[in-house]
Protein backbone atom coordinates (compact mmCIF):
# COMPACT_ATOMS: atom_id res chain seq x y z
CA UNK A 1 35.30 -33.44 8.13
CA UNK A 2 38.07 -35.74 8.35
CA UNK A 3 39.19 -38.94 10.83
CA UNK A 4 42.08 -39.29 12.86
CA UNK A 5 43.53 -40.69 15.09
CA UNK A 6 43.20 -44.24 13.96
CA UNK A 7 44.61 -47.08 16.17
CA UNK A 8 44.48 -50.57 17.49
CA UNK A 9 43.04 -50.16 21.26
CA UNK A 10 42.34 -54.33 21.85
CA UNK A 11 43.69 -57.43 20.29
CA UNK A 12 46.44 -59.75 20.18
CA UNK A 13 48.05 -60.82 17.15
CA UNK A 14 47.77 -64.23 17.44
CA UNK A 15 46.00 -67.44 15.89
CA UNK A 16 42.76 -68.66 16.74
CA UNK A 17 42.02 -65.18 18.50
CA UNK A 18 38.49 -63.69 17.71
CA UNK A 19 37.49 -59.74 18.57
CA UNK A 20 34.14 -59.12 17.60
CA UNK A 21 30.97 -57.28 17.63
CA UNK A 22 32.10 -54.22 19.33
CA UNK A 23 29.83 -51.82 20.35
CA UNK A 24 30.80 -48.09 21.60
CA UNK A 25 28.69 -45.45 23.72
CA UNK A 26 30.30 -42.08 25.04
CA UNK A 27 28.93 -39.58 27.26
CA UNK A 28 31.02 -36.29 27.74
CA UNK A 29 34.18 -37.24 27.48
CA UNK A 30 34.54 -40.78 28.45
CA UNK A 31 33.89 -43.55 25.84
CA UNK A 32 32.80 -47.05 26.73
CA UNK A 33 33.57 -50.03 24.76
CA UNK A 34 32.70 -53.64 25.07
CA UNK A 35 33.56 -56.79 22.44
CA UNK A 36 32.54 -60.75 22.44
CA UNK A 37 36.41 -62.07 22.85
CA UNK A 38 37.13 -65.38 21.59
CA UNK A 39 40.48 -67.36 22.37
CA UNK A 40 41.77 -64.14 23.73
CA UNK A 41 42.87 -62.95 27.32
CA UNK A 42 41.36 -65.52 29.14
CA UNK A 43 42.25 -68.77 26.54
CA UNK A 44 39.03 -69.98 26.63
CA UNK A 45 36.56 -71.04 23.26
CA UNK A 46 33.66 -69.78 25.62
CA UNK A 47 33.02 -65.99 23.98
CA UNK A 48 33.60 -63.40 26.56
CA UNK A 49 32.26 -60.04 26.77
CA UNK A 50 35.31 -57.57 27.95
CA UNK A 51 34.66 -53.89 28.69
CA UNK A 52 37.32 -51.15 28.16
CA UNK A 53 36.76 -47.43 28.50
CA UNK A 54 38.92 -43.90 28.25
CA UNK A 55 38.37 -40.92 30.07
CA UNK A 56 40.03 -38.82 27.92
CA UNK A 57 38.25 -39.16 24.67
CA UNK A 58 40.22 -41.53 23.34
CA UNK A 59 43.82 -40.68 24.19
CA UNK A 60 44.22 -43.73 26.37
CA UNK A 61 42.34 -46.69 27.58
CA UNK A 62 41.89 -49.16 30.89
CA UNK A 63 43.23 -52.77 30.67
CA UNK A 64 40.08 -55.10 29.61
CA UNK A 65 37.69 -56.07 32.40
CA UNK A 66 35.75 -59.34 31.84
CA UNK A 67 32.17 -58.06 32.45
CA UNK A 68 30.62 -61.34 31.29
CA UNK A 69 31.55 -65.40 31.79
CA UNK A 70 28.69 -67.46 32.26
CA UNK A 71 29.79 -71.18 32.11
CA UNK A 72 26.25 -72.44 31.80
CA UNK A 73 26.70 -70.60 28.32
CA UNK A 74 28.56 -71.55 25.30
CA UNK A 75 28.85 -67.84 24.06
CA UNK A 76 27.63 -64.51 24.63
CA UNK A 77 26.64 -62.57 21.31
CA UNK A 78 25.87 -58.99 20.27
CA UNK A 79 26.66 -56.16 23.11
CA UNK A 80 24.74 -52.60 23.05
CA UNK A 81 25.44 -50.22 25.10
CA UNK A 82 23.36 -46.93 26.17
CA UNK A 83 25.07 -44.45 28.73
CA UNK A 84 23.91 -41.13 30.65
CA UNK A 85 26.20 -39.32 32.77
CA UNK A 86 27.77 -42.01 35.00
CA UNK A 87 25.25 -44.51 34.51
CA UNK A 88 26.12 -47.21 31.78
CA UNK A 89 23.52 -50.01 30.61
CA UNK A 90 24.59 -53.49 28.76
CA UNK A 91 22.68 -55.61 27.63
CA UNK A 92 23.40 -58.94 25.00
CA UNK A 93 21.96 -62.08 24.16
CA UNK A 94 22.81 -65.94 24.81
CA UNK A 95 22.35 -68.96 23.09
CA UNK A 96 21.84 -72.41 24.12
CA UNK A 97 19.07 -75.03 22.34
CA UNK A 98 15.96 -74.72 24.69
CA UNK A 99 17.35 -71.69 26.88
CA UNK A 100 18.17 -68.44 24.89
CA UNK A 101 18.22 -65.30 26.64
CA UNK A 102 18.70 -61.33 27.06
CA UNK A 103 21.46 -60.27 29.91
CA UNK A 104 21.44 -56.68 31.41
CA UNK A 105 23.85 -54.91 34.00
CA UNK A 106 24.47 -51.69 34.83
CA UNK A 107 27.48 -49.71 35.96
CA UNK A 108 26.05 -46.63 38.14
CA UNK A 109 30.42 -45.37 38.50
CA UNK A 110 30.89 -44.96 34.57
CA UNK A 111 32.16 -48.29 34.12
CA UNK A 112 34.26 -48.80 37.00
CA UNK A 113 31.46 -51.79 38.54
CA UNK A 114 29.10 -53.44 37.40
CA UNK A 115 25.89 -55.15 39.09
CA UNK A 116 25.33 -59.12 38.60
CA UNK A 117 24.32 -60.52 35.49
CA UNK A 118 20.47 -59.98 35.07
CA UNK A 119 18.20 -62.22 32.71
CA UNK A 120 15.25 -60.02 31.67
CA UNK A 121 13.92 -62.29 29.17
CA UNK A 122 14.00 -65.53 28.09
CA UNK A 123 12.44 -68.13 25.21
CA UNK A 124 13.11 -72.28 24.29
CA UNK A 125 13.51 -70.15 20.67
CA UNK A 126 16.06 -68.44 18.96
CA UNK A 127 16.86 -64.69 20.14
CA UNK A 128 19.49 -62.53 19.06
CA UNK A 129 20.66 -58.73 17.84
CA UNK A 130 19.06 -56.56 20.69
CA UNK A 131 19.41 -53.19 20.96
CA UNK A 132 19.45 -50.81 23.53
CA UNK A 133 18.68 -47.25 23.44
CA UNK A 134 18.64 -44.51 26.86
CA UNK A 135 15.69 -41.32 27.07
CA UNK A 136 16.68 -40.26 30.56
CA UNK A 137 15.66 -43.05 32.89
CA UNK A 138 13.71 -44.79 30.42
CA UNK A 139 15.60 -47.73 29.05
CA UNK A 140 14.08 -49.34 25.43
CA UNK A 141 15.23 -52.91 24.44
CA UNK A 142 14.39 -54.63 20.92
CA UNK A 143 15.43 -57.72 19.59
CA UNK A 144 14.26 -60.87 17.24
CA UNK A 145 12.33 -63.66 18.15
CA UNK A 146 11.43 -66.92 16.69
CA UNK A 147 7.86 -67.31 17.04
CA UNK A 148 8.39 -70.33 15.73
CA UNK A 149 10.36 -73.31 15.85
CA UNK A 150 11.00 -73.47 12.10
CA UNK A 151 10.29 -70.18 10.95
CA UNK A 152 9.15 -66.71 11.49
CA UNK A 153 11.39 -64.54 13.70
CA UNK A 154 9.06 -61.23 14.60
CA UNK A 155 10.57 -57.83 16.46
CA UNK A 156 10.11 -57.50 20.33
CA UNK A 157 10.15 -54.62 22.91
CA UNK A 158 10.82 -54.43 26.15
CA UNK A 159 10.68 -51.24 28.48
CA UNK A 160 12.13 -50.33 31.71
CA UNK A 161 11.15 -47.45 33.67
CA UNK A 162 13.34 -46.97 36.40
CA UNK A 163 16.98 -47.43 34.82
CA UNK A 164 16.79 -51.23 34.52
CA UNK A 165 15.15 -52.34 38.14
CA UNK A 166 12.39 -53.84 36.59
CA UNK A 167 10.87 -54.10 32.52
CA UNK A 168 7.40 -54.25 31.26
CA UNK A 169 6.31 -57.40 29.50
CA UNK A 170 7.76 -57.63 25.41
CA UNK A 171 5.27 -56.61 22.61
CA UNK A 172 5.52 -57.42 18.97
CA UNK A 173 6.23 -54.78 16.88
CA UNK A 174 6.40 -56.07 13.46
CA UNK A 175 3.64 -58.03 13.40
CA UNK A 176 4.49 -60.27 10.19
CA UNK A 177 3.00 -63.67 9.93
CA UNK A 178 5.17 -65.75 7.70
CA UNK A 179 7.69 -63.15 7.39
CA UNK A 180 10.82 -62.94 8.83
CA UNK A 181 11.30 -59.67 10.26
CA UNK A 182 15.31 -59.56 11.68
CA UNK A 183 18.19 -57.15 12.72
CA UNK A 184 16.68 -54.03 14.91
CA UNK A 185 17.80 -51.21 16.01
CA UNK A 186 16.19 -48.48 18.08
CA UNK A 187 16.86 -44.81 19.59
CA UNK A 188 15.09 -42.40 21.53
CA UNK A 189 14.67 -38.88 22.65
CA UNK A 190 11.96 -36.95 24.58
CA UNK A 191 9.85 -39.94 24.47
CA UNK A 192 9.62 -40.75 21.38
CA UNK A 193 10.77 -44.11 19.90
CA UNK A 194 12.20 -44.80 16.49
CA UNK A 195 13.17 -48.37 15.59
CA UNK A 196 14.00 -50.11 12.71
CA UNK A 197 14.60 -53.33 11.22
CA UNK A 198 15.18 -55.51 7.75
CA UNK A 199 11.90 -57.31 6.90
CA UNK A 200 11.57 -60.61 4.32
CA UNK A 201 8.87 -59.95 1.68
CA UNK A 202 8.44 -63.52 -0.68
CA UNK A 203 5.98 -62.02 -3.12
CA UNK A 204 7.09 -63.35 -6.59
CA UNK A 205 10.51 -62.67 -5.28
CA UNK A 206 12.71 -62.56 -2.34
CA UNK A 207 14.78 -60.08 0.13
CA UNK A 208 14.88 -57.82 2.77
CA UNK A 209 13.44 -54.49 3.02
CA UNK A 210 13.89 -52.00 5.62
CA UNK A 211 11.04 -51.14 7.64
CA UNK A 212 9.86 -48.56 10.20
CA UNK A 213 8.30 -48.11 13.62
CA UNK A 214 7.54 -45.62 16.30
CA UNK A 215 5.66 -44.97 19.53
CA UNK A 216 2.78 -42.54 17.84
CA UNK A 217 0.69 -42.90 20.85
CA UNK A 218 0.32 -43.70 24.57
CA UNK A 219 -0.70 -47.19 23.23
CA UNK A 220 2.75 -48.56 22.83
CA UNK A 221 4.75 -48.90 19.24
CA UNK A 222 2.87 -49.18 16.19
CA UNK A 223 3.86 -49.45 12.65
């Protein structure tokens, strides 16, 4: 196996101009990208989400298309993306002391519109790194919280049914007093749910481990 075909398909080449956290979903042959964009096309220090896509598996690309500016937020942070067929979820969190939050839209034309901005959850404490994985029409969505002020972040879910309209209320999956459980990630297929996620152990020493989770029953995720 070999790659090719390596090239520069967003940026600028200038000072003071941030391209980040990209993340990339493709269904048949069109591919779907979206990055946090800093300083960039618009000249703003407010982090923008723009959206890009190709149609012919990578051969060319559409001009960036701001999918996300919020001025009640400083910055948006960490795009996922799941796709099927035409229909393209994105999801990423916000910041802001006392109002932190997860953002969905959909695109039901493979990219081409989007819906409004959609808060499906919210907490006064820290939230960040969701993930966002497709099984059909059944949408799964993990992420850390802070239970905490101070300390202890814990791994959330959150499910949606019927392709984003509405979502189920979160449950803890890792389960970790006085740990800090961070970093998720999840997929899916024929109902079953896999996630994973880097998890602080403090006996005698410290560090991360990596730690599993799926949906063994009709109960819900379990370790």
């Amino acid at each position: 196996m070999s790659w090719q075909n390596i090239s520069k398909i967003a940026g600028y080449y200038v000072s003071d101009v941030y391209l980040e956290n990209p993340a990339i979903a493709a269904y048949d042959n069109t591919i779907h990208v979206v990055w946090q964009d800093l300083g960039g096309a618009y000249g703003s220090y407010e982090r923008k989400l723009l959206y890009i896509r190709s149609v012919n598996n990578g051969k060319s690309w559409t001009k960036p298309v701001l999918v996300k500016s919020n001025p009640s937020s400083s910055t948006s942070f960490n795009p996922d993306f799941a796709v099927n067929n035409s229909t393209v979820h994105l999801v990423w969190d916000e910041p802001g002391y006392g109002n932190y939050r997860i953002v969905y839209k959909r695109s039901i034309n493979g990219g081409k519109t989007w819906t409004k901005n959609k808060s499906i959850y919210s907490s006064e404490k820290e939230i960040g790194f969701c993930s966002i994985a497709l099984d059909v029409n059944t949408i799964h969505l993990v992420w850390f919280d802070r239970k905490y002020w101070w300390y202890e972040f814990e791994i959330y879910y959150l499910k949606s049914d019927d392709n984003g309209t509405t979502w189920n209320s979160k449950a803890n999956i890792s389960s970790t007093p006085s740990y800090d459980s961070k970093c998720p990630a999840v997929c899916a297929y024929k109902g079953k749910v896999h996630v994973v996620w880097q998890e602080e152990f403090t006996d005698w020493n410290y560090g991360y481990e990596i730690y599993y989770a799926n949906n063994d029953d009709s109960a819900g995720i379990i370790r």
